[in-house]
N, C-alpha and C. Protein backbone atom coordinates (compact mmCIF):
# COMPACT_ATOMS: atom_id res chain seq x y z
N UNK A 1 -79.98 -4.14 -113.44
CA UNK A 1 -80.25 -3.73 -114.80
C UNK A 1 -78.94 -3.75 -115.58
N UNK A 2 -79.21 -4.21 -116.60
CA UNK A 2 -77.43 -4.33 -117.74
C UNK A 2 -77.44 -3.25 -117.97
N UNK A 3 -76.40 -2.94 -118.33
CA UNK A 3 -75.54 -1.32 -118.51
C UNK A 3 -75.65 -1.35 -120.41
N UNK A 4 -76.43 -0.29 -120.39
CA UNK A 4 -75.36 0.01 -122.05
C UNK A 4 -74.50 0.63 -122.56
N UNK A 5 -74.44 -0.04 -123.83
CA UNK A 5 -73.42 0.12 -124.52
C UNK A 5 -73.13 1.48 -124.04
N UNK A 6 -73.67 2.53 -124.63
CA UNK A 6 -73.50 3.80 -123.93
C UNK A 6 -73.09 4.08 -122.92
N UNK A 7 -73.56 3.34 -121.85
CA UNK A 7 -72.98 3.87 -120.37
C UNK A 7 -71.28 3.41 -120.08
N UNK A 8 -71.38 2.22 -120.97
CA UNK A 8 -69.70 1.55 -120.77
C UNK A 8 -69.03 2.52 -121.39
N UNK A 9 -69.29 3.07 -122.30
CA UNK A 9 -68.38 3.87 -123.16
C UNK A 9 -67.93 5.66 -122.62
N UNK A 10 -69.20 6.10 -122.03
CA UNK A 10 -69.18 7.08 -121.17
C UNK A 10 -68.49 7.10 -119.19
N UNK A 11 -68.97 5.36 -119.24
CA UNK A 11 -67.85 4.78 -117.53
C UNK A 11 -68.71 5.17 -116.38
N UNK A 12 -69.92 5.24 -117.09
CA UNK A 12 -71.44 6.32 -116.09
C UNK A 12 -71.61 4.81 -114.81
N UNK A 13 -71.43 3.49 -115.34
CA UNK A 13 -71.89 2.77 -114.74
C UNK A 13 -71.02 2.21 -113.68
N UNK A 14 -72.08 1.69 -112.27
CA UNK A 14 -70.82 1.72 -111.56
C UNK A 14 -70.18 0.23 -111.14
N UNK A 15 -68.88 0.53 -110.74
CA UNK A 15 -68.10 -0.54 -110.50
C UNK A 15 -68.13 -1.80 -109.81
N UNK A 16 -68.61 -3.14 -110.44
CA UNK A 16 -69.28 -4.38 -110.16
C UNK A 16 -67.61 -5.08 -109.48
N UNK A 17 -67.68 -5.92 -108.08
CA UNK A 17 -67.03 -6.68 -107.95
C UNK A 17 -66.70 -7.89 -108.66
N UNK A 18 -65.80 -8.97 -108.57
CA UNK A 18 -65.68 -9.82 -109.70
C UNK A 18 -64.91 -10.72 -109.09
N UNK A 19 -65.43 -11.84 -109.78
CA UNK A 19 -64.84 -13.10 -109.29
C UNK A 19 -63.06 -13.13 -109.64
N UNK A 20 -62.44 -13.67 -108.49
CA UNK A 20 -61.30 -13.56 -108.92
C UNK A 20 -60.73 -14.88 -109.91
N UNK A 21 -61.29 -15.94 -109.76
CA UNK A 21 -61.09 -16.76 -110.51
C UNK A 21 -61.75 -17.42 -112.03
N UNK A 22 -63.13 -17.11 -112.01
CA UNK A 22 -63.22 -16.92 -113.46
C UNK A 22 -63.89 -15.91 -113.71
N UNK A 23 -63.82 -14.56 -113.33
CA UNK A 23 -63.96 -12.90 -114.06
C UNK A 23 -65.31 -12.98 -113.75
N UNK A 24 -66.54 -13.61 -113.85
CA UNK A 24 -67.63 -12.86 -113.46
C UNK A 24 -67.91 -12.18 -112.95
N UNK A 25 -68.65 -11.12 -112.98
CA UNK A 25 -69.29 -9.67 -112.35
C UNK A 25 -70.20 -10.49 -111.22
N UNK A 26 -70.76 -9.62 -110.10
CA UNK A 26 -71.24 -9.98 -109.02
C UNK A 26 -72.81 -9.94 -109.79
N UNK A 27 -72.82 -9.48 -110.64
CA UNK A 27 -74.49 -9.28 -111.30
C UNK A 27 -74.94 -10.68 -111.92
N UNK A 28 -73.32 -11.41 -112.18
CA UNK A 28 -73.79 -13.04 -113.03
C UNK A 28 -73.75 -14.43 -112.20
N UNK A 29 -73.72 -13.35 -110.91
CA UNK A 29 -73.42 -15.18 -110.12
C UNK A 29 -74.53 -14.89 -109.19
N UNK A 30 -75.03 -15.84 -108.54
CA UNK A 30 -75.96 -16.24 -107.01
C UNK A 30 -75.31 -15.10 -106.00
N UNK A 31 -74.06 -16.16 -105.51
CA UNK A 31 -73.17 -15.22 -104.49
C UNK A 31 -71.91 -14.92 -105.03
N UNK A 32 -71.62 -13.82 -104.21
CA UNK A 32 -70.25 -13.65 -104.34
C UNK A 32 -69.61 -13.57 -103.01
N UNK A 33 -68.67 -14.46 -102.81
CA UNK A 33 -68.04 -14.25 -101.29
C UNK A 33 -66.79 -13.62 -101.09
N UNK A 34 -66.22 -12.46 -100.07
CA UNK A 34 -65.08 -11.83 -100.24
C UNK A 34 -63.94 -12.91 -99.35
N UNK A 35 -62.50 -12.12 -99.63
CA UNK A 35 -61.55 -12.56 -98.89
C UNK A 35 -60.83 -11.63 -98.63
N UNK A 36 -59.54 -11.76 -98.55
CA UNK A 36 -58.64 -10.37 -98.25
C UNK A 36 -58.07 -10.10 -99.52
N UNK A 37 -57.85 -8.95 -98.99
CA UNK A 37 -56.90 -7.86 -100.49
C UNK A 37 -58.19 -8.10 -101.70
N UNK A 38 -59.36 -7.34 -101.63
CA UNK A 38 -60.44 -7.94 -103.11
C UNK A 38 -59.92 -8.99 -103.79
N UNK A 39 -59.89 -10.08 -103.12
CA UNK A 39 -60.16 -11.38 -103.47
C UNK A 39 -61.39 -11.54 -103.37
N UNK A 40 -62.26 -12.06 -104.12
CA UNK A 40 -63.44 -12.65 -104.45
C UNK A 40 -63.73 -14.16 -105.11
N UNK A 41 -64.50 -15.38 -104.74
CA UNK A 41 -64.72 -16.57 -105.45
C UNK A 41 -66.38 -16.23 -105.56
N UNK A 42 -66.78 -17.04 -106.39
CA UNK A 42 -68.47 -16.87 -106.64
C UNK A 42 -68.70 -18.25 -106.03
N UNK A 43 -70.27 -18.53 -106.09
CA UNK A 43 -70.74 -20.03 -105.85
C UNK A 43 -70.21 -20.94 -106.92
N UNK A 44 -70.31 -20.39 -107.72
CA UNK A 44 -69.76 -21.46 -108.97
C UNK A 44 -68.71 -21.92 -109.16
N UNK A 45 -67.74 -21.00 -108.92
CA UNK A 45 -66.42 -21.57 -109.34
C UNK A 45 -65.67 -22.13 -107.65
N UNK A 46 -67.05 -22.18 -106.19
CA UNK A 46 -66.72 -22.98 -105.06
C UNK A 46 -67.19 -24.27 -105.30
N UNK A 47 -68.23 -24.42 -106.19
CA UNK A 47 -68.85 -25.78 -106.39
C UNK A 47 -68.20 -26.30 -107.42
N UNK A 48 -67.57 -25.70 -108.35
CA UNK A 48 -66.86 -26.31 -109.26
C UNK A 48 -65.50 -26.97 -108.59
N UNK A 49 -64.52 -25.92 -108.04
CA UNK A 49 -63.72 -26.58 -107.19
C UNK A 49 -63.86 -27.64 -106.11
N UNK A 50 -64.88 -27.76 -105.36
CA UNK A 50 -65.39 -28.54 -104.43
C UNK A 50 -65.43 -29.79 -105.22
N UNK A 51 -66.28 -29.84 -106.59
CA UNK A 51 -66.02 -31.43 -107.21
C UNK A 51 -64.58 -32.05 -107.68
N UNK A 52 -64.04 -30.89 -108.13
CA UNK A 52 -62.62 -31.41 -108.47
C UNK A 52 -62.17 -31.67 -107.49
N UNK A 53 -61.64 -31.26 -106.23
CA UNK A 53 -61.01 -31.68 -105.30
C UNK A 53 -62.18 -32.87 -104.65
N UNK A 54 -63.04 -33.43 -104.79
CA UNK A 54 -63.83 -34.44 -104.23
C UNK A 54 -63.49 -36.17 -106.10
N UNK A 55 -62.70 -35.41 -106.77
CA UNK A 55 -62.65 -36.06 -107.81
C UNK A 55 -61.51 -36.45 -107.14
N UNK A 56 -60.28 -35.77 -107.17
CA UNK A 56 -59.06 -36.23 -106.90
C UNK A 56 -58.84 -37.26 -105.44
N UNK A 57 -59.62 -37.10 -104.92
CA UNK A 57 -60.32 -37.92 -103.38
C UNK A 57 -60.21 -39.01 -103.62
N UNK A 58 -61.28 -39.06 -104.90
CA UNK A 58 -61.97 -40.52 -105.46
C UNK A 58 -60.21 -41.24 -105.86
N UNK A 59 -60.10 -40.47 -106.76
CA UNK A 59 -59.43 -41.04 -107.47
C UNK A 59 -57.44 -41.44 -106.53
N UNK A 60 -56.99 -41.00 -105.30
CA UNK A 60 -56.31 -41.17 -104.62
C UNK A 60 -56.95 -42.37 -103.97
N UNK A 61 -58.09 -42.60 -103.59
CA UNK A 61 -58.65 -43.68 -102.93
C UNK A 61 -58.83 -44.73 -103.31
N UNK A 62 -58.92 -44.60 -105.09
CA UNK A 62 -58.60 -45.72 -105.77
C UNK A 62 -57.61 -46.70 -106.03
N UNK A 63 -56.36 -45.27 -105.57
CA UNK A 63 -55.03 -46.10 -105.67
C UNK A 63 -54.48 -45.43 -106.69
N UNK A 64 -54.85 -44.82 -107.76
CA UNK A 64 -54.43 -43.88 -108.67
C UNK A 64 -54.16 -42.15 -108.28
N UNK A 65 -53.39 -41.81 -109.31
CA UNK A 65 -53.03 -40.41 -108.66
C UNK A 65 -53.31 -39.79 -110.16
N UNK A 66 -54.61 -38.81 -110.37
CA UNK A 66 -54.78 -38.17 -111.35
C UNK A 66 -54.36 -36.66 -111.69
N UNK A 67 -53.28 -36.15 -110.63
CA UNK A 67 -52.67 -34.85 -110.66
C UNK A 67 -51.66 -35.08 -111.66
């Protein structure tokens, strides 16, 4: 359930884990997977990384270097 306005302002609501790399709350993603020291990545920003590094693949294999 989303928190309101009210509850943020009063702090009633309680404390959502969060992606460490792009800030989402554990309430806006699929998964959230831990690591050490509350490190957290979501599905999204593993599938997002997963294509970029499958881009740079391509593109080393081409013979070009897009870093």
């Amino acid at each position: 359930m989303p928190e309101s306005a009210v509850d943020r302002l009063r702090g009633t609501t309680r404390s959502l884990k969060q992606c460490s790399f792009c800030e989402k709350t554990q309430d806006r993603v699929r998964r959230l997977f831990s690591g050490i020291r509350d490190a957290f990545i979501c599905d999204e920003c593993i599938t997002y990384y997963y294509n970029a590094m499958a881009e740079l693949d391509r593109a080393e294999a081409a013979g070009g270097d897009k870093r």
